[in-house]
N, C-alpha and C. Protein backbone atom coordinates (compact mmCIF):
# COMPACT_ATOMS: atom_id res chain seq x y z
N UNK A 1 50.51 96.24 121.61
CA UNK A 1 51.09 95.99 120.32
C UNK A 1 51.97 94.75 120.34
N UNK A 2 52.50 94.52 121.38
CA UNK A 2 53.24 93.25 121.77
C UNK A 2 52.49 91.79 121.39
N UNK A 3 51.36 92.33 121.60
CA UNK A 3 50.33 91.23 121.49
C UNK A 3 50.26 90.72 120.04
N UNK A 4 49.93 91.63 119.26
CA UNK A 4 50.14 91.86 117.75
C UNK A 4 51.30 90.87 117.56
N UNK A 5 52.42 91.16 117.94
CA UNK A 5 53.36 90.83 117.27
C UNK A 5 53.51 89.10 117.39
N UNK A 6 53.27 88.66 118.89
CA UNK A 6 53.59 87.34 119.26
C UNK A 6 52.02 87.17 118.52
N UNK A 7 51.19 87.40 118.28
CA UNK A 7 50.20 86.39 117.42
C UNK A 7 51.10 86.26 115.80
N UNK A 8 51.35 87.34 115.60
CA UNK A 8 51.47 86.99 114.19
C UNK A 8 52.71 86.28 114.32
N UNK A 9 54.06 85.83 115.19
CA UNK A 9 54.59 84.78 115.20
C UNK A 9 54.27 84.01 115.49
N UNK A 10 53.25 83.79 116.02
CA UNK A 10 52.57 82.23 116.21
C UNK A 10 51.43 81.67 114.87
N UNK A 11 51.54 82.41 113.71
CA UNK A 11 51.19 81.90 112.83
C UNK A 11 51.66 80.89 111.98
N UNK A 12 51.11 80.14 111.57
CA UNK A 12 51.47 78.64 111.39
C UNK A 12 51.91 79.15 109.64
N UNK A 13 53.20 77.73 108.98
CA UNK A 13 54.41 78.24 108.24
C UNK A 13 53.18 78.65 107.19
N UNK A 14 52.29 77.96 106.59
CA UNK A 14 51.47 78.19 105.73
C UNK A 14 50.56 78.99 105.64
N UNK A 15 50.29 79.62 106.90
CA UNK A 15 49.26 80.89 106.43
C UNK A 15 50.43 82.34 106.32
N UNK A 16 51.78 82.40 106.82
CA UNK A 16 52.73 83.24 106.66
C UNK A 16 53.58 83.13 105.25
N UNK A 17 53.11 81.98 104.73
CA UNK A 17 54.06 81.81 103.15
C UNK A 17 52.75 82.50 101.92
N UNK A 18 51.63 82.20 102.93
CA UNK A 18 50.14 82.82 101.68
C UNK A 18 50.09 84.15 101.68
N UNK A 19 50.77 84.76 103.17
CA UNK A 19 50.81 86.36 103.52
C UNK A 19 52.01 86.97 102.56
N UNK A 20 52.96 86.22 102.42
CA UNK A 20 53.99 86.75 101.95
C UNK A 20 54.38 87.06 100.31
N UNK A 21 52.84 86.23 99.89
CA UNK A 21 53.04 86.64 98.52
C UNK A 21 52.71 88.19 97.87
N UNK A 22 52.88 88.12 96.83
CA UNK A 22 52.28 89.37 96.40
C UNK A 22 51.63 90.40 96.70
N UNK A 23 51.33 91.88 97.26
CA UNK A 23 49.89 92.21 97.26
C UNK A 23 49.68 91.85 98.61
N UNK A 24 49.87 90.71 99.17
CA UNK A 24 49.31 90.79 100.83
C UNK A 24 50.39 90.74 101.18
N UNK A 25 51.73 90.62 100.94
CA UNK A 25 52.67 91.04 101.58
C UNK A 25 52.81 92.38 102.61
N UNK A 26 51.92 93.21 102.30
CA UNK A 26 51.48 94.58 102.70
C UNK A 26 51.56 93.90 104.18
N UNK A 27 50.70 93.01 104.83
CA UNK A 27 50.82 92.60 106.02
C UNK A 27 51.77 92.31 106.91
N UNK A 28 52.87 92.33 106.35
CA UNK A 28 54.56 91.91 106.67
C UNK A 28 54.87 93.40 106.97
N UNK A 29 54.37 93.70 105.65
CA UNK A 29 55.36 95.62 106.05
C UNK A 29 54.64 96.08 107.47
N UNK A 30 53.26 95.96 107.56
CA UNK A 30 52.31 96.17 108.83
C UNK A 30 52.96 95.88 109.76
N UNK A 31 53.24 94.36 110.05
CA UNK A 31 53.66 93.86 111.01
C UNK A 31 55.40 94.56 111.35
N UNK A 32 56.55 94.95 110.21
CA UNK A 32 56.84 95.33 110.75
C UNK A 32 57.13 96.50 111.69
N UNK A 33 56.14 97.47 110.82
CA UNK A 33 56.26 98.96 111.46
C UNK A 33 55.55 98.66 113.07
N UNK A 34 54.29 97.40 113.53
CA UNK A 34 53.98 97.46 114.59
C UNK A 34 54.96 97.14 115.35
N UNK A 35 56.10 96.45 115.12
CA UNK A 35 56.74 95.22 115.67
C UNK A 35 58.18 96.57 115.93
N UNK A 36 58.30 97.66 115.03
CA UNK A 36 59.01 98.50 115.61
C UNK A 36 58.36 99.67 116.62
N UNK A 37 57.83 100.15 116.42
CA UNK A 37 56.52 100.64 117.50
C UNK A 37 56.46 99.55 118.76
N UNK A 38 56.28 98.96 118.85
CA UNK A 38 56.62 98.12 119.94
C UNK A 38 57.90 97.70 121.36
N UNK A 39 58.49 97.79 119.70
CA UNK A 39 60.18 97.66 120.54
C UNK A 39 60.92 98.55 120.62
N UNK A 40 60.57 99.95 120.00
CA UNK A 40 61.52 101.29 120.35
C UNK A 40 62.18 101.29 119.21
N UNK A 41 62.04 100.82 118.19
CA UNK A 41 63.37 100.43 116.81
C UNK A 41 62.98 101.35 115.78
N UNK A 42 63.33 102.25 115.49
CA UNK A 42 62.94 103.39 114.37
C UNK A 42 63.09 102.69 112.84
N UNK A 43 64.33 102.27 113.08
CA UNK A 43 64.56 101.74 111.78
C UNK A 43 63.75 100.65 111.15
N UNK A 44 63.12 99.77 112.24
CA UNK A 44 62.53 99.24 111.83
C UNK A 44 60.88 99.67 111.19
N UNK A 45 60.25 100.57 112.27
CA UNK A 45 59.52 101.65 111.35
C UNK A 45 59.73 102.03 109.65
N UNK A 46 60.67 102.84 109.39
CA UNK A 46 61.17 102.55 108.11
C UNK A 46 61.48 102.03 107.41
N UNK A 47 61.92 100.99 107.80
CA UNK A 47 61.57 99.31 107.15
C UNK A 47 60.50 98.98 106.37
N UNK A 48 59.53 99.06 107.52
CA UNK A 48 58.34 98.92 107.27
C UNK A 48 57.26 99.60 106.16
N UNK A 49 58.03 100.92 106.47
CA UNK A 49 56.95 101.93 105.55
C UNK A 49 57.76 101.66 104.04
N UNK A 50 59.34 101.70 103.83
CA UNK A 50 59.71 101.18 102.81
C UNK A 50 59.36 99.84 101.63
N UNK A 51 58.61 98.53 103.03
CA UNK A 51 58.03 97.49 102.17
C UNK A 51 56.90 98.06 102.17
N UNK A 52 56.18 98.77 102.68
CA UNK A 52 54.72 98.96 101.97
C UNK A 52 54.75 99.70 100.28
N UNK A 53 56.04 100.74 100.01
CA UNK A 53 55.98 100.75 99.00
C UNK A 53 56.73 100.23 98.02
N UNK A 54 57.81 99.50 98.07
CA UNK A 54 58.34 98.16 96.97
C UNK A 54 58.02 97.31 97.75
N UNK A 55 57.53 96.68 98.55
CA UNK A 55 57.43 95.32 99.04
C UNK A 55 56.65 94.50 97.89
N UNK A 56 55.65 94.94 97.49
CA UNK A 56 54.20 94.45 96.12
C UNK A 56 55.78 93.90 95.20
N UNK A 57 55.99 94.66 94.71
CA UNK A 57 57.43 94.42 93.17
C UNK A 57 58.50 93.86 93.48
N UNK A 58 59.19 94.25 94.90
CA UNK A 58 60.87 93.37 94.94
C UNK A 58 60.79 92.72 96.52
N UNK A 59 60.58 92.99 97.20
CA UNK A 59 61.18 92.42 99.23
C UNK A 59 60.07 91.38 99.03
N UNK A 60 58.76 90.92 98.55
CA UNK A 60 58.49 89.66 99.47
C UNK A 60 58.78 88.31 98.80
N UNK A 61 59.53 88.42 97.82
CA UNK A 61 60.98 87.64 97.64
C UNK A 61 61.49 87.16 98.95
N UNK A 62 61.96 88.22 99.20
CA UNK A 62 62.87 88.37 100.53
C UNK A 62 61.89 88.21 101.63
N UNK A 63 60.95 88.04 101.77
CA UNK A 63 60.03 87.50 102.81
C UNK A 63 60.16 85.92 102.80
N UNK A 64 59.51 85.52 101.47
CA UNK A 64 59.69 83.76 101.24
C UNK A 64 60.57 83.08 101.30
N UNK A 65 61.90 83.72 101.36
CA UNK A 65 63.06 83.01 101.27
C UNK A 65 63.04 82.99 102.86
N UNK A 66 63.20 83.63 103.68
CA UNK A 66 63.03 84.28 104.64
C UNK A 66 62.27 82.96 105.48
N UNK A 67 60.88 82.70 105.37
CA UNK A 67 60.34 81.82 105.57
C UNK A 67 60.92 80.38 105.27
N UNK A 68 60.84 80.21 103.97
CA UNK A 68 62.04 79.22 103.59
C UNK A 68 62.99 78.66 104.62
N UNK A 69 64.00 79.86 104.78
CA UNK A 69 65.18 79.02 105.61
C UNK A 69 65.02 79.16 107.35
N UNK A 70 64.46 80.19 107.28
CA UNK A 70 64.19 80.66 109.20
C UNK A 70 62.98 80.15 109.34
N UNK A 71 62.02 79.79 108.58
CA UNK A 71 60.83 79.31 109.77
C UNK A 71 60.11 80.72 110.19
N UNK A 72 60.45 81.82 109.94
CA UNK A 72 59.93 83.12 110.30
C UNK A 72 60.48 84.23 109.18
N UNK A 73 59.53 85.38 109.72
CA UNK A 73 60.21 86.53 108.91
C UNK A 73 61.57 87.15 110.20
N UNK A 74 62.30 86.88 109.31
CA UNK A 74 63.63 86.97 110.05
C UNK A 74 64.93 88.83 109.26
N UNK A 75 64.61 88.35 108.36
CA UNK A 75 65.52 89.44 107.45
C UNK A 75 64.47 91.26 107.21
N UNK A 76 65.13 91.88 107.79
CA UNK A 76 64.52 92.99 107.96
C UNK A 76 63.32 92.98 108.74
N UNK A 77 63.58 92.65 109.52
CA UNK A 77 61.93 92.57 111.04
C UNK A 77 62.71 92.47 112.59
């Protein structure tokens, strides 16, 4: 799952700003429930399952900005 995770940070800024819109944002919430599964982080699990269901309507806002200033998904991951 580790593996998972360092690919999808090695995705380049523009295919992670196309993920982060709308609707495929779903892939962010993915990534983070793997990315807590990975690292032992519960909360981040719930994180995760939380953007799968408002992530579509309010958080991938908070993904793009996210991208925006960090260069990564940084805020809640």
């Amino acid at each position: 799952m580790k593996k998972v995770v360092k690919a999808m940070d090695e995705f380049p800024l523009w295919l992670k700003v196309i993920l982060a819109l709308p609707i495929l944002d779903i892939v962010w919430a993915v990534y983070r429930i793997i990315k807590g599964a990975a690292y032992g982080k519960v909360s981040l699990v719930i994180w995760g399952i939380v953007w799968i269901i408002l992530g579509w309507a309010i958080f991938w806002i908070i993904d793009i900005i996210s991208l925006i200033v960090y260069r990564d998904i940084k805020i809640l991951a």
